[in-house]
Every structure is written in structure tokens, then in C-alpha cells.
C-alpha atoms as a PDB file:
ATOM      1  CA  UNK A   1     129.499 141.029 138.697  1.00  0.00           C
ATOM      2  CA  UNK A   2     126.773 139.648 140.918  1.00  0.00           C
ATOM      3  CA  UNK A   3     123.326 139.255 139.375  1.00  0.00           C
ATOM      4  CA  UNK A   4     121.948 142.319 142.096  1.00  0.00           C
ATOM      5  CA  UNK A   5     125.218 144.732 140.070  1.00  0.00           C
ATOM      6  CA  UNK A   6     123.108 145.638 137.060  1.00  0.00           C
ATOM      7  CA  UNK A   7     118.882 144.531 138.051  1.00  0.00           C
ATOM      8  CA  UNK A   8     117.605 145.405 134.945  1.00  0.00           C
ATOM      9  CA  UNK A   9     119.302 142.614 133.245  1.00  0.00           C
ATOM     10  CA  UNK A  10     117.695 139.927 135.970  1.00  0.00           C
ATOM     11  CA  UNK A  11     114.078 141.242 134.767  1.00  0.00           C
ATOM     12  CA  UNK A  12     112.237 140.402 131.773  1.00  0.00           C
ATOM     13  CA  UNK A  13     110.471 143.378 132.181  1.00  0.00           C
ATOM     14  CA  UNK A  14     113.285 145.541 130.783  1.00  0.00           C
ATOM     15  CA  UNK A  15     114.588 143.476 128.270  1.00  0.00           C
ATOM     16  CA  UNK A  16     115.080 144.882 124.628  1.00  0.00           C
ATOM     17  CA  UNK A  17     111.191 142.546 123.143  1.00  0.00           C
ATOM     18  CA  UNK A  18     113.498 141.923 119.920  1.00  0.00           C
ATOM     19  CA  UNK A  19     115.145 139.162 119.303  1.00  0.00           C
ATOM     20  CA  UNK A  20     118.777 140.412 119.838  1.00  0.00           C
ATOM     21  CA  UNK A  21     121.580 139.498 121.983  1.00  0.00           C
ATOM     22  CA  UNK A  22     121.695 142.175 124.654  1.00  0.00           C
ATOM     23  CA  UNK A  23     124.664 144.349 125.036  1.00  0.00           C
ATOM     24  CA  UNK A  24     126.782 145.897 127.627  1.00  0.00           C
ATOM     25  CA  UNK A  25     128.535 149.293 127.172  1.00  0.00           C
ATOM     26  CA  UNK A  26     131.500 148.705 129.937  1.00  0.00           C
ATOM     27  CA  UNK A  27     132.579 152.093 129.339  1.00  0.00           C
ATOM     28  CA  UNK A  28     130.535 154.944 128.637  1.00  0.00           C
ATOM     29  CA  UNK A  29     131.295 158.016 129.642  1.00  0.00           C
ATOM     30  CA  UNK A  30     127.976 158.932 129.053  1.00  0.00           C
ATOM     31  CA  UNK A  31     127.663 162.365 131.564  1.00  0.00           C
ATOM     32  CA  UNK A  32     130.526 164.129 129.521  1.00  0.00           C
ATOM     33  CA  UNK A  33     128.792 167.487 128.359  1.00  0.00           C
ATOM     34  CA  UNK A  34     129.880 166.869 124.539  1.00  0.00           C
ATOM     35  CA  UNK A  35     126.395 164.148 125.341  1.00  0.00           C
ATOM     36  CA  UNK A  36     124.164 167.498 126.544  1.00  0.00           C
ATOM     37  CA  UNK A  37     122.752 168.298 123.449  1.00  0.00           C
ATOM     38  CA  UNK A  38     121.576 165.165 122.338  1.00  0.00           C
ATOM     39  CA  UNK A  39     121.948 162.653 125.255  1.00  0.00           C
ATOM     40  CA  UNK A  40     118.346 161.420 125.161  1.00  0.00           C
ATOM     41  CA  UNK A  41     118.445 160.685 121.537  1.00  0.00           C
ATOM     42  CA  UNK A  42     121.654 158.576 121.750  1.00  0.00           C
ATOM     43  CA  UNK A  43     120.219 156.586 124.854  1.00  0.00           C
ATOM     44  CA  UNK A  44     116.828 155.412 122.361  1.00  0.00           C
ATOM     45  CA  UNK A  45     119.436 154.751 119.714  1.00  0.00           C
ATOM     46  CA  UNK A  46     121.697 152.536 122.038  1.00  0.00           C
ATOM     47  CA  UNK A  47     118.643 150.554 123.512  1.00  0.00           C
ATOM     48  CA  UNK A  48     116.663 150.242 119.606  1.00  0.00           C
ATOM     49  CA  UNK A  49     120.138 148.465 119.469  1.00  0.00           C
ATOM     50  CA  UNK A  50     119.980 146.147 122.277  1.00  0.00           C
ATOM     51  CA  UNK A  51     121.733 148.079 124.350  1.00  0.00           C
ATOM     52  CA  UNK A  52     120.601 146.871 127.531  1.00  0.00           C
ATOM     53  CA  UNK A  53     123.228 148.661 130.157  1.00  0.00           C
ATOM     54  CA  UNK A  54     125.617 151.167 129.877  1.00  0.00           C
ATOM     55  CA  UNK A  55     128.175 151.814 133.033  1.00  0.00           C
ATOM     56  CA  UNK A  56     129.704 155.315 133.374  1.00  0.00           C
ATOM     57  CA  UNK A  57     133.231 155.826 134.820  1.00  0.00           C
ATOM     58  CA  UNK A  58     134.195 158.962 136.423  1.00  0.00           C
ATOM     59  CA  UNK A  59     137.202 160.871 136.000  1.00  0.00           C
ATOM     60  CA  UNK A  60     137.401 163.288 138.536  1.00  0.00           C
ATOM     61  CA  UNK A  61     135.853 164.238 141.768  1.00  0.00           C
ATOM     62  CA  UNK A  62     133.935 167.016 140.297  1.00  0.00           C
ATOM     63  CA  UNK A  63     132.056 164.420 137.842  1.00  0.00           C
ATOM     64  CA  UNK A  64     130.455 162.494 140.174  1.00  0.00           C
ATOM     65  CA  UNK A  65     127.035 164.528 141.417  1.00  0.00           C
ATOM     66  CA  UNK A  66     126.828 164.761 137.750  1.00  0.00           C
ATOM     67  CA  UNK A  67     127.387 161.260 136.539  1.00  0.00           C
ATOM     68  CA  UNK A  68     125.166 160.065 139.462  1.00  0.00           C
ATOM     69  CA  UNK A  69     122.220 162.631 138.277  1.00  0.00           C
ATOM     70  CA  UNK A  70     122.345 161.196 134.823  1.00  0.00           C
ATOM     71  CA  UNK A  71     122.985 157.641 136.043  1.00  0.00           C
ATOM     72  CA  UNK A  72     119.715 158.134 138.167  1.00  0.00           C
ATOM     73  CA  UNK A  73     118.143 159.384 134.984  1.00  0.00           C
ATOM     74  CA  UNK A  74     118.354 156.782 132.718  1.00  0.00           C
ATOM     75  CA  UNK A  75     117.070 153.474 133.643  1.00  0.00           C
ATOM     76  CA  UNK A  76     120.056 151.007 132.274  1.00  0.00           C
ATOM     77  CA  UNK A  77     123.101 153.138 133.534  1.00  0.00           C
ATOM     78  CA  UNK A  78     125.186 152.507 136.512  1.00  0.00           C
ATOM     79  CA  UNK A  79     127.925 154.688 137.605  1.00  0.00           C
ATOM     80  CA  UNK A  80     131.292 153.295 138.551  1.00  0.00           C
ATOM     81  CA  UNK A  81     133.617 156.181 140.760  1.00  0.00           C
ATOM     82  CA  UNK A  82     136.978 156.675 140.479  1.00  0.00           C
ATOM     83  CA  UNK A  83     140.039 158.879 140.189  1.00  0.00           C
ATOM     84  CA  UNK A  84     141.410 159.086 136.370  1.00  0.00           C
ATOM     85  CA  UNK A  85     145.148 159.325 136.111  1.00  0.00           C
ATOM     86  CA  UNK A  86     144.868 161.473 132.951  1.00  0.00           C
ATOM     87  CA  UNK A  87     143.929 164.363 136.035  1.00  0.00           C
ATOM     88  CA  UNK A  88     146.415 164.319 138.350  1.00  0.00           C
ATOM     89  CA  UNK A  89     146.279 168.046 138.442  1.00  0.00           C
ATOM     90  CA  UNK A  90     142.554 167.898 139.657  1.00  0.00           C
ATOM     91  CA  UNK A  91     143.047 164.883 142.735  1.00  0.00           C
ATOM     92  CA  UNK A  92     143.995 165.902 145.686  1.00  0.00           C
ATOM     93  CA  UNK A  93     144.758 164.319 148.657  1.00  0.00           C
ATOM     94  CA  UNK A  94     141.662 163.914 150.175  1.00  0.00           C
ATOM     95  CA  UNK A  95     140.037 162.823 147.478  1.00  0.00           C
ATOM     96  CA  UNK A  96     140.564 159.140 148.307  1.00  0.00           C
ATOM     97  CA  UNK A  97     138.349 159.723 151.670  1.00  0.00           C
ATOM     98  CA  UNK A  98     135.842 161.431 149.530  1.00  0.00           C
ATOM     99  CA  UNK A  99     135.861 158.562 147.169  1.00  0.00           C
ATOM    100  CA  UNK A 100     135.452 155.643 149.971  1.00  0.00           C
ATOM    101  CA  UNK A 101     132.362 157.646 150.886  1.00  0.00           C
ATOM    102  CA  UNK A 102     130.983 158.333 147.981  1.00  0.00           C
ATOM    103  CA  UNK A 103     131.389 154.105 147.571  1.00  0.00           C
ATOM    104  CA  UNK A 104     129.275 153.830 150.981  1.00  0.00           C
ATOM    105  CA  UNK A 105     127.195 156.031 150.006  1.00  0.00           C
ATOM    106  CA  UNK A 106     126.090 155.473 146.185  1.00  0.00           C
ATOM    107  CA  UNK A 107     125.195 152.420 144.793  1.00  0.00           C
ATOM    108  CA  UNK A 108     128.581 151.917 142.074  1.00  0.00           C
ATOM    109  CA  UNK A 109     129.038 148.582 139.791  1.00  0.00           C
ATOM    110  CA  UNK A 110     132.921 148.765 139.746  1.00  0.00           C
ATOM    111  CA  UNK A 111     135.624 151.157 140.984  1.00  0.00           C
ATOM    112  CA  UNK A 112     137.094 153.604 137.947  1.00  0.00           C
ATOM    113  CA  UNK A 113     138.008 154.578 136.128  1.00  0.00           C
ATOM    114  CA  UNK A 114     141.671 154.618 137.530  1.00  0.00           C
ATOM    115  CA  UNK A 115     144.535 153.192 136.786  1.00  0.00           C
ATOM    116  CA  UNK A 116     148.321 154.894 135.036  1.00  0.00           C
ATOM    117  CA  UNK A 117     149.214 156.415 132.211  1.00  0.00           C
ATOM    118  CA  UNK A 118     152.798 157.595 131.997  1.00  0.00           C
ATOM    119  CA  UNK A 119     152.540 158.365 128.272  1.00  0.00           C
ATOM    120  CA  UNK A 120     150.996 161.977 129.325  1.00  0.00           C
ATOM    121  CA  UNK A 121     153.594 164.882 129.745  1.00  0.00           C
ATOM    122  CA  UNK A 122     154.569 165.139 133.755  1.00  0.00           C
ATOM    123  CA  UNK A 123     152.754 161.986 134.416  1.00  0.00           C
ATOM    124  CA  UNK A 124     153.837 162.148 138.200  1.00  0.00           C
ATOM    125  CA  UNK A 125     154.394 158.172 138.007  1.00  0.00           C
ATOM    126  CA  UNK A 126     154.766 157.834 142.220  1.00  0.00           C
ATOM    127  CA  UNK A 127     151.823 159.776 142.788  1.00  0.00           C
ATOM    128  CA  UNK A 128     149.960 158.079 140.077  1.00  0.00           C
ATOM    129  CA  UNK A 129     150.846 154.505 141.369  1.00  0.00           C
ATOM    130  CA  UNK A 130     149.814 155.417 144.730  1.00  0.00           C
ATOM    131  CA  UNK A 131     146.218 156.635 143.878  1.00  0.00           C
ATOM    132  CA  UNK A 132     145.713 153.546 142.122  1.00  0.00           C
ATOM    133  CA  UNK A 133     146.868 151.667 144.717  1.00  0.00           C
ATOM    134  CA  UNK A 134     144.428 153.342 147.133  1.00  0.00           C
ATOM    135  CA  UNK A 135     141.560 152.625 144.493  1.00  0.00           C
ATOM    136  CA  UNK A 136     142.698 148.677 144.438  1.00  0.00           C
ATOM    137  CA  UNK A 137     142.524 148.777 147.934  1.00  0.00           C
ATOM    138  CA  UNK A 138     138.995 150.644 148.086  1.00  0.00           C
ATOM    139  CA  UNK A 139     137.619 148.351 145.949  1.00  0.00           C
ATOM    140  CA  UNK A 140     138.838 145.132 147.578  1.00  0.00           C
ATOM    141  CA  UNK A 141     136.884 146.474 150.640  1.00  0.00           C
ATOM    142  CA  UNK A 142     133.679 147.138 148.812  1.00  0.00           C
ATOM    143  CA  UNK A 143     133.800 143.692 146.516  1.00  0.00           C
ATOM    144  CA  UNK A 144     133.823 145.798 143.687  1.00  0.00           C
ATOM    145  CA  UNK A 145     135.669 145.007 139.567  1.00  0.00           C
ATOM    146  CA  UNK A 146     137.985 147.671 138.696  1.00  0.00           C
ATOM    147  CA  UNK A 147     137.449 149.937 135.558  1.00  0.00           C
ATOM    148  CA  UNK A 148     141.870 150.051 134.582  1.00  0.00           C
ATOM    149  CA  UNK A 149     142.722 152.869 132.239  1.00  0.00           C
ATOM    150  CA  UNK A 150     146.281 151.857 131.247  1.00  0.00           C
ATOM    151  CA  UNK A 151     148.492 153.765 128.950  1.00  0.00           C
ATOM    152  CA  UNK A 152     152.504 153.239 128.686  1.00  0.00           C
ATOM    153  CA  UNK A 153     152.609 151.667 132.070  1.00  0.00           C
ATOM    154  CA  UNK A 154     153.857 148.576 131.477  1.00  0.00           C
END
């Protein structure tokens, strides 16, 4: 990642004060609504520990005004859009459009979290290969790391 991916690592100013080597939670998928009750309280316990950034892959197109919000709210988190293969059911085909958008338009760290898993029942392998291959090629264009979720696929 480029030093302007994750800013609050190039300032001193939000550095953990301790002592500590600072951290980075690559995968967090910290807007999931099992965090709602106590989402605050985990953030102050992941930065006492040095946690110093945490980015949040989506899963579906329905996460993302969510995962943004709480991305937005939390200084230290950076959200990373994508199209999970574990939801086929829930992509559809225009999603892909409304994901190269949503790139333009939000400020994401990495494209993901995508990828194949073809140990799922009915993993539709064809159509899962070729929305990961559009999220390859979406990232390529936007200089972005991808976030792979890979399960049984090779």
C-alpha cells in the first residue's frame, strides 16, 4: 500500500503514545451487526492494544453504506469493497457496475473481499470465477491490493 492508503499511520499524531509495535487488522469485518452492541468498546480495546488500523471487507452490495458509515466513524478503519463468493445468491449482474462506482466514488484501501470458494453447496464455480475476474480487473484499474477469500479452489 502507498503511504496516502492508511494516513493515520504517516502521523505521529495518532500513534498508540506506548511503546508497542503497531498493528494492522487486514481483515475485520468490523460493520457485521453481531459488533452493534458493543462496537465502541471493542474499538478502545483494539487501539489500548496497539491496534493502529483496522480495514473492513465487504461482502455484499447491501454492506457497503453500512461499512462506509462505520468506516467514517472510527478514525483507524478503512473500508475495502467487494463481492464475497460465499453470496452468490445476493450478486447480481449489475453489481460489478455498482462496485466500479462505488471504487470512484469512496475512498477504499484494497478491493474485497472476493475471491472462490467451491467448498459451499451449489458453489456456481463459472459464475464465481467470473465475478472475481471482474474484481481483478477493477482493481488493476484503480491500483488497488486484493482482499482473496479462497476456500477449495485450488
Amino acid at each position: 500500500m502507498s503511504e496516502t492508503s492508511l494516513p493515520e499511520l504517516n502521523s505521529t499524531e495518532n500513534h498508540c503514545h506506548r511503546k508497542t509495535m503497531h498493528l494492522i487488522d487486514t481483515h475485520c469485518h468490523f460493520d457485521d451487526s453481531r459488533f452493534d452492541s458493543d462496537r465502541a468498546q471493542v474499538y478502545q480495546r483494539a487501539r489500548a492494544a496497539g491496534v493502529a488500523a483496522l480495514i473492513v471487507p465487504a461482502v455484499t452490495r447491501d454492506t457497503w453504506d453500512r461499512q462506509t458509515a462505520v468506516c467514517r466513524e472510527y478514525p483507524g478503519l478503512y473500508p475495502a469493497y467487494g463481492l464475497h463468493p460465499m453470496f452468490m445468491p445476493q450478486h447480481s449482474e449489475n453489481h460489478i457496475e455498482a462496485l466500479a462506482i462505488q471504487l470512484a466514488s469512496e475512498k477504499a484501501v484494497a478491493v474485497g473481499e472476493c475471491g472462490l470458494d467451491f467448498y459451499i453447496k451449489d458453489p456456481e464455480r463459472e459464475r464465481q470465477m467470473e465475478l472475481f475476474h471482474a474484481q481483478l480487473k477493477l482493481a488493476e484499474k484503480h491500483m488497488l491490493p486484493v482482499i482473496i477469500h479462497a476456500r477449495k479452489a485450488v
